[in-house]
Protein backbone atom coordinates (compact mmCIF):
# COMPACT_ATOMS: atom_id res chain seq x y z
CA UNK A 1 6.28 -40.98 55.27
CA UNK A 2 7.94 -39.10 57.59
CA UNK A 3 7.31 -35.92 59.67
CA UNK A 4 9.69 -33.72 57.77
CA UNK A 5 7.58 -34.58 54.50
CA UNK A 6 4.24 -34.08 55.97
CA UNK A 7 5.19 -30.50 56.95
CA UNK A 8 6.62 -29.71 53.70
CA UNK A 9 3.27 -30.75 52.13
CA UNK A 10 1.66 -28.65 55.00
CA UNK A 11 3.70 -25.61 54.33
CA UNK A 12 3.40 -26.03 50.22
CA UNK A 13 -0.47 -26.90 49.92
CA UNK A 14 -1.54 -25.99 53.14
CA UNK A 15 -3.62 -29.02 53.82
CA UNK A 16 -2.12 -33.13 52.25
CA UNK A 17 -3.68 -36.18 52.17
CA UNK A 18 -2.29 -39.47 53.55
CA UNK A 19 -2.71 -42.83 53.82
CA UNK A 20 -1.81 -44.20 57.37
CA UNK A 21 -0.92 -47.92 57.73
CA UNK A 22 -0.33 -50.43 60.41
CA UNK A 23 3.31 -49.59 61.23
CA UNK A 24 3.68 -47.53 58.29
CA UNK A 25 5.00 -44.25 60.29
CA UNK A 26 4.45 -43.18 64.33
CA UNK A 27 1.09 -42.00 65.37
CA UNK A 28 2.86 -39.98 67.83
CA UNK A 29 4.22 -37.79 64.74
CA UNK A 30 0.86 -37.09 63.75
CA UNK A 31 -0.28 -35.80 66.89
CA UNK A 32 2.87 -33.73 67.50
CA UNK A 33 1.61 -31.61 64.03
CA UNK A 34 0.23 -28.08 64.60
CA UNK A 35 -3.06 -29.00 62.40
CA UNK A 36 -6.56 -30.17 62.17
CA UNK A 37 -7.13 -33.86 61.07
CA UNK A 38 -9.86 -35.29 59.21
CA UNK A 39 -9.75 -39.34 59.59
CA UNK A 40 -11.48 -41.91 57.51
CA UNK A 41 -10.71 -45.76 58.42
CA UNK A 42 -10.55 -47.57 55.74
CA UNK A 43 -9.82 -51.25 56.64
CA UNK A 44 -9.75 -52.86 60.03
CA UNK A 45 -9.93 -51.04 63.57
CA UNK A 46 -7.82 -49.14 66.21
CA UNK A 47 -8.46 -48.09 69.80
CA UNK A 48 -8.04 -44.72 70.73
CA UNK A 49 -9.11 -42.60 73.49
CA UNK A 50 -10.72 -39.36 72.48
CA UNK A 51 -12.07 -36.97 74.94
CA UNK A 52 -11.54 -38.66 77.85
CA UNK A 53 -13.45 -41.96 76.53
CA UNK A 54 -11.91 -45.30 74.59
CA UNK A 55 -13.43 -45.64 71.41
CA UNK A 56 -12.76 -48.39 69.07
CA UNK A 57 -12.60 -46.69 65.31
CA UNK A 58 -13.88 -49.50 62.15
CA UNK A 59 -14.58 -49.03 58.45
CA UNK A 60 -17.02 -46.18 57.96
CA UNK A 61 -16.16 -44.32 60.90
CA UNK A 62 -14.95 -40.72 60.49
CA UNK A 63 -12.90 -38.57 63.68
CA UNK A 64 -12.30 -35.23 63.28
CA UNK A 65 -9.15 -33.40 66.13
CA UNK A 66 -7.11 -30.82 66.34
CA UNK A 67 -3.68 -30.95 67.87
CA UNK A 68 -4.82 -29.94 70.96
CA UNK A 69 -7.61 -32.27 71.29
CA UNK A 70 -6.82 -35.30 74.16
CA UNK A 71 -6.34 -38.08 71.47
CA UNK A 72 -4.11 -41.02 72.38
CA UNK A 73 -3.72 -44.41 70.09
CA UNK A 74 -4.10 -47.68 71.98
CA UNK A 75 -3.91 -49.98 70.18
CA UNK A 76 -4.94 -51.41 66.19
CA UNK A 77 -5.36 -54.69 64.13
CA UNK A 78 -2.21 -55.42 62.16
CA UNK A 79 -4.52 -54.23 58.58
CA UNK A 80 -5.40 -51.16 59.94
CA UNK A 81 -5.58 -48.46 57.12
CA UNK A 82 -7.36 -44.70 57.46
CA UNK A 83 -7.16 -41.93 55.09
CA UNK A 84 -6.04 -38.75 56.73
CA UNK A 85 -6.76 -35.54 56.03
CA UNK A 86 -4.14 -32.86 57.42
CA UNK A 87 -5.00 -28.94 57.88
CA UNK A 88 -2.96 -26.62 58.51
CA UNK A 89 -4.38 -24.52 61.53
CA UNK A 90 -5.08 -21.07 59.00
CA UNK A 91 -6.66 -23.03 56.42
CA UNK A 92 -8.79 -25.00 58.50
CA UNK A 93 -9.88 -21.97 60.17
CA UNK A 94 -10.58 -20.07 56.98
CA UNK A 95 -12.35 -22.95 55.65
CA UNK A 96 -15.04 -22.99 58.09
CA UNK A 97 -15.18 -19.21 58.44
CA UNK A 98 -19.04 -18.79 58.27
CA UNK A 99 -19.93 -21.57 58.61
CA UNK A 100 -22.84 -21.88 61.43
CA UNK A 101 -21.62 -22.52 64.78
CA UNK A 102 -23.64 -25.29 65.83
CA UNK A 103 -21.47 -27.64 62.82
CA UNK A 104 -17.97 -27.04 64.07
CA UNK A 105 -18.64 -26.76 67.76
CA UNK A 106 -20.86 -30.27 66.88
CA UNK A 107 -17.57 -32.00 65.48
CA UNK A 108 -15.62 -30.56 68.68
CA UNK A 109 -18.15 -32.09 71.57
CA UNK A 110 -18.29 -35.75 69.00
CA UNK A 111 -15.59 -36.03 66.73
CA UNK A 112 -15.88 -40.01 65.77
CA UNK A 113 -19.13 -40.21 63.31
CA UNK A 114 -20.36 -43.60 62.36
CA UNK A 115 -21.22 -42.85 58.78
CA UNK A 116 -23.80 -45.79 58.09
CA UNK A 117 -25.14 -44.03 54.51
CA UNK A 118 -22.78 -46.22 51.94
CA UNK A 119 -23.91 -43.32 49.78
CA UNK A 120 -22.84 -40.50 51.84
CA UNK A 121 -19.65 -42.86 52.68
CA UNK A 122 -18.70 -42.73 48.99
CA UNK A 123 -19.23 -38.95 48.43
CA UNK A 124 -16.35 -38.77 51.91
CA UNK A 125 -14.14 -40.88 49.63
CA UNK A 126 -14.93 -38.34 46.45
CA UNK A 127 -13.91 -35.93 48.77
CA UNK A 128 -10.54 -37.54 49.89
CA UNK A 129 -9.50 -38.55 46.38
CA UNK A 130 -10.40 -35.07 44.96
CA UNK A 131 -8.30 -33.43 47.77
CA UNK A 132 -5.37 -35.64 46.88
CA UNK A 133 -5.55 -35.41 43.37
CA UNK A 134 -5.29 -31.49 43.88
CA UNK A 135 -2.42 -31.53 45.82
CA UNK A 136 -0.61 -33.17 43.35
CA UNK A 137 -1.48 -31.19 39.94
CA UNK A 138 0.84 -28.22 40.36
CA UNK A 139 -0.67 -26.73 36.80
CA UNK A 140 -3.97 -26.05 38.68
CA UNK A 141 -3.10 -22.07 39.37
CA UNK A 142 -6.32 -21.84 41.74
CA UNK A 143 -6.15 -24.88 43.74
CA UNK A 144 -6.10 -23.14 46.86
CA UNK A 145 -9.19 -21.86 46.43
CA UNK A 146 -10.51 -24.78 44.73
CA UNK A 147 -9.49 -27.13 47.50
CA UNK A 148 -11.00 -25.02 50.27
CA UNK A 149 -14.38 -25.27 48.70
CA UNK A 150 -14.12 -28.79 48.93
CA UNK A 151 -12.61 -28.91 52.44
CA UNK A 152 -15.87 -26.58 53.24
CA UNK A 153 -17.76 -28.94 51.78
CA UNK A 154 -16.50 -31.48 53.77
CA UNK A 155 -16.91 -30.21 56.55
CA UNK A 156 -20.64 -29.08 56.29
CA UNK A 157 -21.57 -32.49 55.43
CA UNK A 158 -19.75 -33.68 58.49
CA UNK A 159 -21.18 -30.76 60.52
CA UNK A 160 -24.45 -31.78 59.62
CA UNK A 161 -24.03 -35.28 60.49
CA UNK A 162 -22.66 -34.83 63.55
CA UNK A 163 -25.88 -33.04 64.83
CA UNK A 164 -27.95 -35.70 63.17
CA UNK A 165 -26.07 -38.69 65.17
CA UNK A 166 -26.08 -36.98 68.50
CA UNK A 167 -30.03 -36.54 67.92
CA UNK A 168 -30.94 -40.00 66.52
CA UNK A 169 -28.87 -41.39 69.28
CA UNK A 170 -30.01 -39.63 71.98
CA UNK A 171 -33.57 -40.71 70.82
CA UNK A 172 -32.40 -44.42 70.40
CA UNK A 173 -29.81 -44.95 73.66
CA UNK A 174 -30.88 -43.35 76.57
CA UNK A 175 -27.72 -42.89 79.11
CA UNK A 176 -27.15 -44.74 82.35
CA UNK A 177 -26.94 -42.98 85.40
CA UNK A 178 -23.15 -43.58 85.39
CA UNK A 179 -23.01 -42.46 81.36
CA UNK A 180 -24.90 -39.31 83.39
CA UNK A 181 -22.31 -39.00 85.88
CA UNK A 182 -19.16 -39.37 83.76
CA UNK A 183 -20.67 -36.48 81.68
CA UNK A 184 -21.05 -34.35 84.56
CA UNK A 185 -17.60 -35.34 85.63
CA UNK A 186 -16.10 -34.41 82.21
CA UNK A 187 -18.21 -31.41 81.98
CA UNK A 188 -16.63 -30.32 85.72
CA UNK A 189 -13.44 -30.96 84.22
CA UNK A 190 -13.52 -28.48 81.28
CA UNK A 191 -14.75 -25.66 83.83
CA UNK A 192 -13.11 -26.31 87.15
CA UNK A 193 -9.46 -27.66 85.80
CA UNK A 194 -7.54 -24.39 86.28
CA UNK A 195 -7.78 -24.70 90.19
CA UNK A 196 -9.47 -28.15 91.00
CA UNK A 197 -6.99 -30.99 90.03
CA UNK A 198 -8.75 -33.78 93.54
CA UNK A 199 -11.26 -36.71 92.75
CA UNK A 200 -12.56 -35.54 96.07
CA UNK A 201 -14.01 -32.32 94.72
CA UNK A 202 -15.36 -33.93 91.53
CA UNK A 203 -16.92 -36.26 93.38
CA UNK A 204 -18.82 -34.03 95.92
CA UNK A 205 -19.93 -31.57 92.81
CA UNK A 206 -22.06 -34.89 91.34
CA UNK A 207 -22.74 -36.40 94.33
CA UNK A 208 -21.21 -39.40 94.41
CA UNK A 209 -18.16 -41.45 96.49
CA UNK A 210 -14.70 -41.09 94.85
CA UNK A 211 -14.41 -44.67 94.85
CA UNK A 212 -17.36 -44.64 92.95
CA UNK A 213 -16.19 -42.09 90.00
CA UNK A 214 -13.41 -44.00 89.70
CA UNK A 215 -14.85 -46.84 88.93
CA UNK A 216 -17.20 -45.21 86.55
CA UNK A 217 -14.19 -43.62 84.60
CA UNK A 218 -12.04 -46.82 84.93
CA UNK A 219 -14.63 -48.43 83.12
CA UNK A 220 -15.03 -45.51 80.77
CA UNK A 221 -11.84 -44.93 79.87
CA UNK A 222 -9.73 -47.41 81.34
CA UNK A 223 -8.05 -44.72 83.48
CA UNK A 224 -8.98 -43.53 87.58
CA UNK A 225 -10.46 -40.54 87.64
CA UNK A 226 -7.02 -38.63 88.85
CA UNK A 227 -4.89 -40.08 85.52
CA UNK A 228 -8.19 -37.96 83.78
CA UNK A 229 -7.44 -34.96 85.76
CA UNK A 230 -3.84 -35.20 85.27
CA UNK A 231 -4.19 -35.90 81.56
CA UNK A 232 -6.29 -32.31 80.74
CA UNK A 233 -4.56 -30.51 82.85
CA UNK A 234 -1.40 -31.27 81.47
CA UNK A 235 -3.33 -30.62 77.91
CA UNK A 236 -3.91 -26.93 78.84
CA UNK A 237 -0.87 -26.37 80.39
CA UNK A 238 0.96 -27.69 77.11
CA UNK A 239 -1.73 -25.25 75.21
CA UNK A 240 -0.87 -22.19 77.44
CA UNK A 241 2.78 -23.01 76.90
CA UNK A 242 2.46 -22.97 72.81
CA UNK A 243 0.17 -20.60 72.21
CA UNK A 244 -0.50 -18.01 75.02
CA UNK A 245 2.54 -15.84 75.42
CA UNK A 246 2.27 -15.96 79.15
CA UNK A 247 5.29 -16.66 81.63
CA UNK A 248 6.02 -20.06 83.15
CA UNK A 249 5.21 -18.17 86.35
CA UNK A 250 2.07 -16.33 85.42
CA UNK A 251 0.63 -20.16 83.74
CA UNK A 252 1.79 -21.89 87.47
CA UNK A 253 -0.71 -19.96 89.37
CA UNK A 254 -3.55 -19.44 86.82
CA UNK A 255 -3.48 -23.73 87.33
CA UNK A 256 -3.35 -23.47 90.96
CA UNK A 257 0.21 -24.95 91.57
CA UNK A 258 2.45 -23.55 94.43
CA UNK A 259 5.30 -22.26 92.18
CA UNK A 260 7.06 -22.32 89.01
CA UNK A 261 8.63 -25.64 90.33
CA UNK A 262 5.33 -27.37 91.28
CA UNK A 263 4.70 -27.18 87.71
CA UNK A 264 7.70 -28.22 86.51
CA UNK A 265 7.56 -31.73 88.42
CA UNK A 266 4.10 -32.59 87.78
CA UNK A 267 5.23 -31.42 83.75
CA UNK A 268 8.34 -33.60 84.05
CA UNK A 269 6.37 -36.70 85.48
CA UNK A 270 4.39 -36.87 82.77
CA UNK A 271 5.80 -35.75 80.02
CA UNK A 272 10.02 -36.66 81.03
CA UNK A 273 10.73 -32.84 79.71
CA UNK A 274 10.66 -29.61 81.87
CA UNK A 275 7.89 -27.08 80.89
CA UNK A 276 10.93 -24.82 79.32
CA UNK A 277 12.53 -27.77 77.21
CA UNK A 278 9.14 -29.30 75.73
CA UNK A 279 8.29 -25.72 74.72
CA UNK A 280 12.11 -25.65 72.82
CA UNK A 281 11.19 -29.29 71.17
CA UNK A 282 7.62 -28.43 69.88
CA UNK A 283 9.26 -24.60 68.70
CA UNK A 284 12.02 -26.27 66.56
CA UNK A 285 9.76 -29.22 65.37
CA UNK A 286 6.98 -26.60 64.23
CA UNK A 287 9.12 -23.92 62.81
């Protein structure tokens, strides 16, 4: 399936359900999407990193991101086969409007849930096949409506077992100290990344060498610490770029570069676009 045909079913039902094989079209055209994702694998495994750790994804496992999220796709087994579900930004923030906090902002801080209930796994796939079926039965008048309920109800049950995992683990596997000081290092991250972009400073804040958190986050993540830095900040600088309204100027300084240029070569290093031109691309993908 290709991009053009996944936004169509975006734009028409405001949510589509897919299934994603080995080879079958670019992960990178998922993750270039302006929506929400709800993943179920299916058959076989992948390796992805998610939030700054590599995760290996099996049968049974569910991951939950948005298109901002720091998601990458490693690597997978020639079988591999996951059932997505795609949300288009407004729906998927309607859906969960009410919804208590503490479930969304639990799929947010662990989006990959082992589901081990073969029960609960089968009411997921109810879920998935009901969704699908609705999208394609254009004499259902209300099936807006009707799918959002069941897009709520997904996400409830995933809410909910999201803050059950994170318990029952935490009870079960206590953390190293270097699981402690990753944490710490990722948790620096999300507060200090505007201005603080040197392992040196990370290192200090949790008390440790910089050879040291490197090693820790090679072993993580499979990255040095400074390829982590590098990879959020570019993140929010993409994010401030689509969705803030602020000048290439104004976003330079709030992230503690120089000048405009300073920007632009650390954005063109990584990225092989100028700030200006990957703006232009993800405007006249998305619109």
């Amino acid at each position: 399936m290709m991009e053009t045909d996944l936004q169509q079913q975006l734009s028409r039902n405001r949510y589509c359900v897919v299934d994603y094989l080995h080879g079958s079209f670019s992960a990178k055209q998922l993750l270039s999407l302006p929506c929400t994702v709800i993943a179920l694998a299916m058959q076989g495994w992948a390796d992805l990193d998610v939030n700054l750790e590599r995760v290996r994804v099996e049968p049974g496992v569910c991951l939950c991101y948005s298109e901002l999220s720091p998601l990458c796709v490693v690597s997978s087994s020639s079988d591999f086969r996951v059932r997505l579900l795609l949300l288009d930004r407004e729906f998927a923030f309607t859906c969960s409007d009410g919804i208590e906090t503490a479930l969304p902002q639990a799929l947010h801080d662990c989006p990959l849930l082992h589901v081990a209930d073969m029960q609960l796994l089968a009411a997921l796939q109810a879920m998935f096949d009901a969704l699908k079926a609705l999208s394609l039965n254009t004499m259902v008048t209300v099936s807006t409506q009707v799918s959002g309920g069941v897009v709520r109800s997904l996400m409830l049950l995933l809410g909910d077992l999201s803050i059950r995992n994170r318990s029952s683990s935490a009870r079960r596997t206590p953390y190293t100290m270097a699981d402690t000081y990753f944490r710490r290092f990722v948790r620096l991250l999300d507060d200090n990344i505007a201005l603080r972009h040197e392992v040196a400073f990370y290192a200090e804040q949790i008390h440790i060498s910089s050879k040291y958190l490197n090693q820790i986050c090679q072993r993580k993540t499979g990255r040095k610490a400074k390829e982590l830095i590098s990879q959020l900040l570019l993140r929010n600088i993409k994010r401030e770029l689509l969705v803030s309204g602020k000048s290439m100027k104004g976003i330079a300084a709030e992230y503690g570069f120089a000048d405009q240029s300073s920007m632009g070569k650390f954005f063109r290093k990584l990225t092989g676009l100028s700030p200006l031109h990957y703006k232009q691309w993800k405007s006249q993908n998305n619109g």
